[in-house]
C-alpha atoms as a PDB file:
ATOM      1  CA  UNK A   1       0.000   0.000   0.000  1.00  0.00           C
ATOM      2  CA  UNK A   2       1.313   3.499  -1.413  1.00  0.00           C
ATOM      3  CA  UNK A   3       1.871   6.211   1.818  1.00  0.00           C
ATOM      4  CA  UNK A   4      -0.186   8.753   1.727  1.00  0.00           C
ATOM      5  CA  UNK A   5       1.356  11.728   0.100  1.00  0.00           C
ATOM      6  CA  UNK A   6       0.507  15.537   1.810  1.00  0.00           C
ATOM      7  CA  UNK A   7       2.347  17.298  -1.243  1.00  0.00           C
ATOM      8  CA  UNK A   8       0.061  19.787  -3.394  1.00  0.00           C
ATOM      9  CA  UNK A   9       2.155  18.957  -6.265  1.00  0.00           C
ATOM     10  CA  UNK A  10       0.915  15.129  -5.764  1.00  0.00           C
ATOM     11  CA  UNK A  11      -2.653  15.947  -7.737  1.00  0.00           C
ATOM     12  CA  UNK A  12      -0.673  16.578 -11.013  1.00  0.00           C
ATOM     13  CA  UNK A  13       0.322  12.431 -11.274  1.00  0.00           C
ATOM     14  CA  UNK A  14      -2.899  10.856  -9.052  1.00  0.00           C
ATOM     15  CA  UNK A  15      -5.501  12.089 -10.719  1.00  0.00           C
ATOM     16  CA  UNK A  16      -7.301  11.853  -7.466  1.00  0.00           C
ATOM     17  CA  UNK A  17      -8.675  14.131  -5.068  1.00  0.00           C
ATOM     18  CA  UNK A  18      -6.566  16.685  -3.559  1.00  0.00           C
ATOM     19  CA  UNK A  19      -4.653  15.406  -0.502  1.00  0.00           C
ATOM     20  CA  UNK A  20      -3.953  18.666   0.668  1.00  0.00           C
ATOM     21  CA  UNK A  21      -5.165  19.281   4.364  1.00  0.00           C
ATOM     22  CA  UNK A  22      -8.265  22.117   4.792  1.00  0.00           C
ATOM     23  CA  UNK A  23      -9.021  21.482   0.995  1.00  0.00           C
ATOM     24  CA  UNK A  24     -12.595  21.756   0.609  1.00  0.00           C
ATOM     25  CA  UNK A  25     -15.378  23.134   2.586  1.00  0.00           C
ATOM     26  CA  UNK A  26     -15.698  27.470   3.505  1.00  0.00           C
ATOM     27  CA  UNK A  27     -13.132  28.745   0.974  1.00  0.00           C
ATOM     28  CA  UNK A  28     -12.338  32.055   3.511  1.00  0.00           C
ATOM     29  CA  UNK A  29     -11.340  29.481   6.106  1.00  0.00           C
ATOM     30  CA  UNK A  30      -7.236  30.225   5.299  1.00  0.00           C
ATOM     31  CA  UNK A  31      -7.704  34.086   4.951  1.00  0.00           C
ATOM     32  CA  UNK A  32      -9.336  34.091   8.490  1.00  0.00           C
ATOM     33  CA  UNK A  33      -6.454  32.282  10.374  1.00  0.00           C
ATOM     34  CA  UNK A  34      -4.395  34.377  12.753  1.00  0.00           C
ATOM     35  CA  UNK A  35      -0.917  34.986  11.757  1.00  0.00           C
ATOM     36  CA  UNK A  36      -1.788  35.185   8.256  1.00  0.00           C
ATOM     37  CA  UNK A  37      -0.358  38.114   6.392  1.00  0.00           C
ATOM     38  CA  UNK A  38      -2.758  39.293   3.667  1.00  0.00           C
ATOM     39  CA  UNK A  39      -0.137  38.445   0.738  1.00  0.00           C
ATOM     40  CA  UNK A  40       0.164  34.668   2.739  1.00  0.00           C
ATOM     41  CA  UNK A  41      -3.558  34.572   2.909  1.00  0.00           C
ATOM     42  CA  UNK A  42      -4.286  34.891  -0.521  1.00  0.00           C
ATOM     43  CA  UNK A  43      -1.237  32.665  -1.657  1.00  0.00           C
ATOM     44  CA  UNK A  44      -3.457  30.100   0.429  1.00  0.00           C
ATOM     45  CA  UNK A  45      -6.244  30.713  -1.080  1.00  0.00           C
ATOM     46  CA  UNK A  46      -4.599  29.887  -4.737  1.00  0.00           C
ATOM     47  CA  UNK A  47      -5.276  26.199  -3.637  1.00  0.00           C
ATOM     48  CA  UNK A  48      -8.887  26.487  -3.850  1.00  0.00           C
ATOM     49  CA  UNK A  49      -9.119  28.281  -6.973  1.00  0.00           C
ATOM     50  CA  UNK A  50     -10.749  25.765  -9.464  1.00  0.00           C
ATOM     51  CA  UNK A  51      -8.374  25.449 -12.588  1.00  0.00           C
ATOM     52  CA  UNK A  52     -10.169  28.032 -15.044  1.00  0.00           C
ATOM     53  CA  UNK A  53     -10.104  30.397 -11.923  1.00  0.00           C
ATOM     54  CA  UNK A  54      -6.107  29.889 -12.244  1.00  0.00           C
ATOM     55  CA  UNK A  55      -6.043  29.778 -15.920  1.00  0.00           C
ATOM     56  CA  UNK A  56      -8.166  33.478 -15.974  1.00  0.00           C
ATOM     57  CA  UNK A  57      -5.703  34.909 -12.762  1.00  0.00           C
ATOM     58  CA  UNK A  58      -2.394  34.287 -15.195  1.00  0.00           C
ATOM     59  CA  UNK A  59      -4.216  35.310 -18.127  1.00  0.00           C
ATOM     60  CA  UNK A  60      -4.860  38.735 -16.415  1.00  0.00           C
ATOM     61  CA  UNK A  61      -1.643  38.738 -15.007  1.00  0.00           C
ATOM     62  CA  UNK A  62       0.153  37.911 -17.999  1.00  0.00           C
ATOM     63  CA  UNK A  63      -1.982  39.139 -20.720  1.00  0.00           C
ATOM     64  CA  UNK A  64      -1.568  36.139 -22.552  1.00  0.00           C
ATOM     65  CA  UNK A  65      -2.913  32.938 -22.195  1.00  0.00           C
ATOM     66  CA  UNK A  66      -0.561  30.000 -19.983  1.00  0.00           C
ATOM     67  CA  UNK A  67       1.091  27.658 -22.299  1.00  0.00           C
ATOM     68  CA  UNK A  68      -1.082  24.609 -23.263  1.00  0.00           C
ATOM     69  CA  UNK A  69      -0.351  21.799 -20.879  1.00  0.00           C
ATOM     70  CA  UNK A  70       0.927  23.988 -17.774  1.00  0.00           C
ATOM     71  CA  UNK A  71      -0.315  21.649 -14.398  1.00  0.00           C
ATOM     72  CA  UNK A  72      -2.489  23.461 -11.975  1.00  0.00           C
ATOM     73  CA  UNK A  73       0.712  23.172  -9.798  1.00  0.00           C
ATOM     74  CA  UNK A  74       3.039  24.867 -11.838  1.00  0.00           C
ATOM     75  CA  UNK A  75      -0.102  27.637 -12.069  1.00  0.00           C
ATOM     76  CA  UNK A  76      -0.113  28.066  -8.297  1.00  0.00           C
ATOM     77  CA  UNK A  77       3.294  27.941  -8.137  1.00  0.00           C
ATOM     78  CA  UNK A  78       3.846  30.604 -10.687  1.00  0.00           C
ATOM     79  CA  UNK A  79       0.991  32.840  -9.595  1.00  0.00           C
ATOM     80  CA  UNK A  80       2.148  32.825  -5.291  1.00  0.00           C
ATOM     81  CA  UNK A  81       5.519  33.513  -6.926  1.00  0.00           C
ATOM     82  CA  UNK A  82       4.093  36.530  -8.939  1.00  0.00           C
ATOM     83  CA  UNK A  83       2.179  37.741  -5.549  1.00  0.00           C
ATOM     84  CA  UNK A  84       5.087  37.568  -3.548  1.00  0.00           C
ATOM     85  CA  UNK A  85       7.394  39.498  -6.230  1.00  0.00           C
ATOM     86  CA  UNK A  86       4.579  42.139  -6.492  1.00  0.00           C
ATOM     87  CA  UNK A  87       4.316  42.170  -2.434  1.00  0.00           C
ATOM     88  CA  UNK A  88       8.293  41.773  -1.983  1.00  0.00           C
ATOM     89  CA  UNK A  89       9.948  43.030  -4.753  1.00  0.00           C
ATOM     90  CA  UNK A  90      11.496  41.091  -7.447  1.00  0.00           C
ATOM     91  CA  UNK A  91      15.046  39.805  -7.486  1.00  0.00           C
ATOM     92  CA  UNK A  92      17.980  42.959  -7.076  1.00  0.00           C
ATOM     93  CA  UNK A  93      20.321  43.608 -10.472  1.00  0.00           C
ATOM     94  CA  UNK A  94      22.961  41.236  -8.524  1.00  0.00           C
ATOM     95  CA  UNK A  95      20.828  38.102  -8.554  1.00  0.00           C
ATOM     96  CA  UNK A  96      19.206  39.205 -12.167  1.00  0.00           C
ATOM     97  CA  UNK A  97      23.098  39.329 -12.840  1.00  0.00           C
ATOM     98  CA  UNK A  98      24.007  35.888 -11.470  1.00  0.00           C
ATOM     99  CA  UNK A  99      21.021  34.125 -12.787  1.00  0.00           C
ATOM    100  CA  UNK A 100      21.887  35.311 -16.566  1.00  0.00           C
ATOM    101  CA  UNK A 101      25.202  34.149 -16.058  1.00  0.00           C
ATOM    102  CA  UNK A 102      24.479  30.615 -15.076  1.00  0.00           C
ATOM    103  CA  UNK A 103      21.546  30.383 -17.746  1.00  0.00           C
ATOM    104  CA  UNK A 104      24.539  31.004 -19.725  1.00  0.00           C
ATOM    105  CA  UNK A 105      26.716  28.420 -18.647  1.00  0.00           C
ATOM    106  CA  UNK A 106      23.667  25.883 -18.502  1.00  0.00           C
ATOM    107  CA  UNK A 107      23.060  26.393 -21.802  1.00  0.00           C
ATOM    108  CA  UNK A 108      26.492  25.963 -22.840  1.00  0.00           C
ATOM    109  CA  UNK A 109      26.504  22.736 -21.434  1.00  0.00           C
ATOM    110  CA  UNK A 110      28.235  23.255 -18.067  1.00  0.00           C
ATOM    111  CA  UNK A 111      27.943  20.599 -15.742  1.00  0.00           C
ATOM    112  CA  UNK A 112      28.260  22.631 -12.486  1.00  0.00           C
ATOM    113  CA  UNK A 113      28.663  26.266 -11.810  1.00  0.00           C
ATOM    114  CA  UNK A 114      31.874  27.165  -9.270  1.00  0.00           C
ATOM    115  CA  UNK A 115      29.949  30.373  -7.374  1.00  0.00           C
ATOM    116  CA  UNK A 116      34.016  30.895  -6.153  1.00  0.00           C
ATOM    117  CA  UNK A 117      34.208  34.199  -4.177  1.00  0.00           C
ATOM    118  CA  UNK A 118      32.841  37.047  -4.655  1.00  0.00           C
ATOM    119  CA  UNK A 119      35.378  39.798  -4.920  1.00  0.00           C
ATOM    120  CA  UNK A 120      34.297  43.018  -3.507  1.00  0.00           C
ATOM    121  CA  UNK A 121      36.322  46.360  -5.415  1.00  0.00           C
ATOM    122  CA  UNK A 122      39.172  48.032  -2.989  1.00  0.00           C
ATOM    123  CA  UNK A 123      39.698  44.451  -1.780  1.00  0.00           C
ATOM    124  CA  UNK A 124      43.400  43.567  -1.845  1.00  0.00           C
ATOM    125  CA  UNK A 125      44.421  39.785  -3.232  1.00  0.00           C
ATOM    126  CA  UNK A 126      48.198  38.864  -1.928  1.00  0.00           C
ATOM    127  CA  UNK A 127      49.965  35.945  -2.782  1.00  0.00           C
ATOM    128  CA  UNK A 128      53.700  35.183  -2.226  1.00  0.00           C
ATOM    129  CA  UNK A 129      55.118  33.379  -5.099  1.00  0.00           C
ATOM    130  CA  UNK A 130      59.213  32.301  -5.399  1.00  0.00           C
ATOM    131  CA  UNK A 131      60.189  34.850  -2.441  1.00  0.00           C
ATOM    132  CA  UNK A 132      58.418  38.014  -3.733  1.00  0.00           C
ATOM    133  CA  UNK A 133      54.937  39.032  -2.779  1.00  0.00           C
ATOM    134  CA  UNK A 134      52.629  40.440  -5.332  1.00  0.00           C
ATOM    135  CA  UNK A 135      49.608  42.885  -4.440  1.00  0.00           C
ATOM    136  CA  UNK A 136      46.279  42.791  -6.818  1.00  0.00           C
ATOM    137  CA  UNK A 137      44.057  45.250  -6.025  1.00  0.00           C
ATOM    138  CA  UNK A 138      40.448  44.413  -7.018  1.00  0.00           C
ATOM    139  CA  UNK A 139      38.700  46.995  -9.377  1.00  0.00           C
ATOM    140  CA  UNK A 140      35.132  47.506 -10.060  1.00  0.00           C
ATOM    141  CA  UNK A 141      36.300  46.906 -13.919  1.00  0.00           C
ATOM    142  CA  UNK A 142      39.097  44.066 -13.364  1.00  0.00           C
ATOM    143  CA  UNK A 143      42.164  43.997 -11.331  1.00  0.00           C
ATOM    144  CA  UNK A 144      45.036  46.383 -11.074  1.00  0.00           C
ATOM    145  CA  UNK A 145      48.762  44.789 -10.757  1.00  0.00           C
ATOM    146  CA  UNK A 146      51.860  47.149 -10.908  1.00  0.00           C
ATOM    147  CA  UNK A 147      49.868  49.724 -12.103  1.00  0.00           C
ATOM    148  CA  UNK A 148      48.269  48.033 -15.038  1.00  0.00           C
ATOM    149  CA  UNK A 149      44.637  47.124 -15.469  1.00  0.00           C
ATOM    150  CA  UNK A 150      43.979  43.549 -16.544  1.00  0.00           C
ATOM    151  CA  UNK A 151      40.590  42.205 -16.883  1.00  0.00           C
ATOM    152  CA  UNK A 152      41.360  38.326 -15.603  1.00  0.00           C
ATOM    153  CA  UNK A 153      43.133  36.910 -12.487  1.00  0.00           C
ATOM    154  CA  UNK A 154      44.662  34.061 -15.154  1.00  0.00           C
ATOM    155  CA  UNK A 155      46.281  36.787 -17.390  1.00  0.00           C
ATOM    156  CA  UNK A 156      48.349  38.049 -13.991  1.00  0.00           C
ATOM    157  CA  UNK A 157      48.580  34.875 -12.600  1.00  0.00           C
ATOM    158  CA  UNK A 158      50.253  33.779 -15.906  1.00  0.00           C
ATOM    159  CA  UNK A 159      52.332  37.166 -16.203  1.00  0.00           C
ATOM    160  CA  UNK A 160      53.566  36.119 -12.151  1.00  0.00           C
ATOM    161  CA  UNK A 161      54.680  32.553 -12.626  1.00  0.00           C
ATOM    162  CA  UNK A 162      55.464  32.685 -16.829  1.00  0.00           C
ATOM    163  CA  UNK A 163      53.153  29.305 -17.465  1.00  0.00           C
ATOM    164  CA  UNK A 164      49.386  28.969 -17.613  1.00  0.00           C
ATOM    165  CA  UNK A 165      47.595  28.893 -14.145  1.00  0.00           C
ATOM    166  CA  UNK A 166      43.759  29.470 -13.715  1.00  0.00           C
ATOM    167  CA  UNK A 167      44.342  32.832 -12.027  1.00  0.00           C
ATOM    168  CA  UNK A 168      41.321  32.537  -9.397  1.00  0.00           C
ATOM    169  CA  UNK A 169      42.939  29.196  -8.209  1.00  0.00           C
ATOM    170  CA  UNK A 170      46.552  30.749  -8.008  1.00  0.00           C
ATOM    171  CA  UNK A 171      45.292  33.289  -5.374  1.00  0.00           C
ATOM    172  CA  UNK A 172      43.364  30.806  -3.519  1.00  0.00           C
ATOM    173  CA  UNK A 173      39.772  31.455  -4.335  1.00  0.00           C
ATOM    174  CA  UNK A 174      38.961  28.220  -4.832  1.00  0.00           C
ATOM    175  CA  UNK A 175      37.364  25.498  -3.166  1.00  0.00           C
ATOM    176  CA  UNK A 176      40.084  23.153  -4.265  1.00  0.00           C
ATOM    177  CA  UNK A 177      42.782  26.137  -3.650  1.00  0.00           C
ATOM    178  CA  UNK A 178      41.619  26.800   0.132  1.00  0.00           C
ATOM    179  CA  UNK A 179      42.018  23.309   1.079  1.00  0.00           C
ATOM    180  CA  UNK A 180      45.552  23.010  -0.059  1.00  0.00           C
ATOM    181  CA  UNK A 181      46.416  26.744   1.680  1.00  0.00           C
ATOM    182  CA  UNK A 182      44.624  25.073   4.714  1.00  0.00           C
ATOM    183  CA  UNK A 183      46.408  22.241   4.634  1.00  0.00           C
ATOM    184  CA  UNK A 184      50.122  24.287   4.063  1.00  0.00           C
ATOM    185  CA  UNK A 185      48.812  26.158   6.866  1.00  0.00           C
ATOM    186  CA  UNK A 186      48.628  22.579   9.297  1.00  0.00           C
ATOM    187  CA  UNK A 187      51.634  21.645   8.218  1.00  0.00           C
END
């Protein structure tokens, strides 16, 4: 015998009734519940929309109809995350950023996306390397070593050691580079 399954996403592949708790019955039950912030309350109440009521909210929304096929979860789902945007705010230019950038790399075929460290500008990267320290101060445009701009921690890296490092490993910023700084560091 199959468990019984208290996801709203479930309905999509039963084909059964709803097993979502409170379904059913006075519809203004949710919006009357203490603690309930207005936005939260009518999130709730997406649940027991019928379908068409869904399908008419995103066409409003939208202007357009929702693509042919779309469940009644991915509805809800998409029309609590359109209230909370419109409540909230939607993401800030640095996410927007970050989220073009690994559509980009997804659709190039990347397997996994290294977030590495985010380098703030005025920060200072120092690294010792064959007795002789070198600064690299961290520009809102690219990096600045002995006075010249470059655009990529690899170009300096390679200009500091003569052969072909990845620069953001060579300073330590990665996951793979901090463990083996770590581990110098033990020793």
């Amino acid at each position: 015998m199959k468990p019984v399954i208290h996801d709203a996403s479930a309905r999509q592949y039963t084909g059964g009734p709803s097993p979502v708790p409170g379904r059913g019955g006075n519809r203004n039950d949710r919006a009357r519940k203490p603690g309930l912030s207005d936005i939260e309350a009518e999130i709730a109440g997406l649940l027991d929309r019928s379908t068409q009521e869904l399908r008419l909210a995103w066409s409003k929304l939208h202007r357009t109809e929702p693509p042919l096929g779309i469940s009644r979860d991915l509805l809800i789902r998409s029309l609590a995350y359109d209230l909370q945007q419109r409540a909230h705010g939607g993401p800030n230019l640095r996410l927007r950023r970050r989220l073009r950038t690994l559509t980009a790399a997804w659709e190039r075929g990347a397997r996994s996306v290294d977030p590495g460290v985010v380098l703030k500008a005025g920060s200072t990267l120092v690294r010792q390397w064959r007795g002789h320290t070198h600064a690299i101060l961290v520009r809102e445009d690219g990096f600045e070593y002995e006075g010249q701009r470059y655009r990529s921690l690899t170009v300096i890296a390679e200009r500091i050691t003569g052969a072909h490092w990845s620069g953001p490993r060579f300073f330590g910023l990665t996951g793979r580079a901090r463990s083996s700084v770590l581990a110098e560091a033990r020793a």
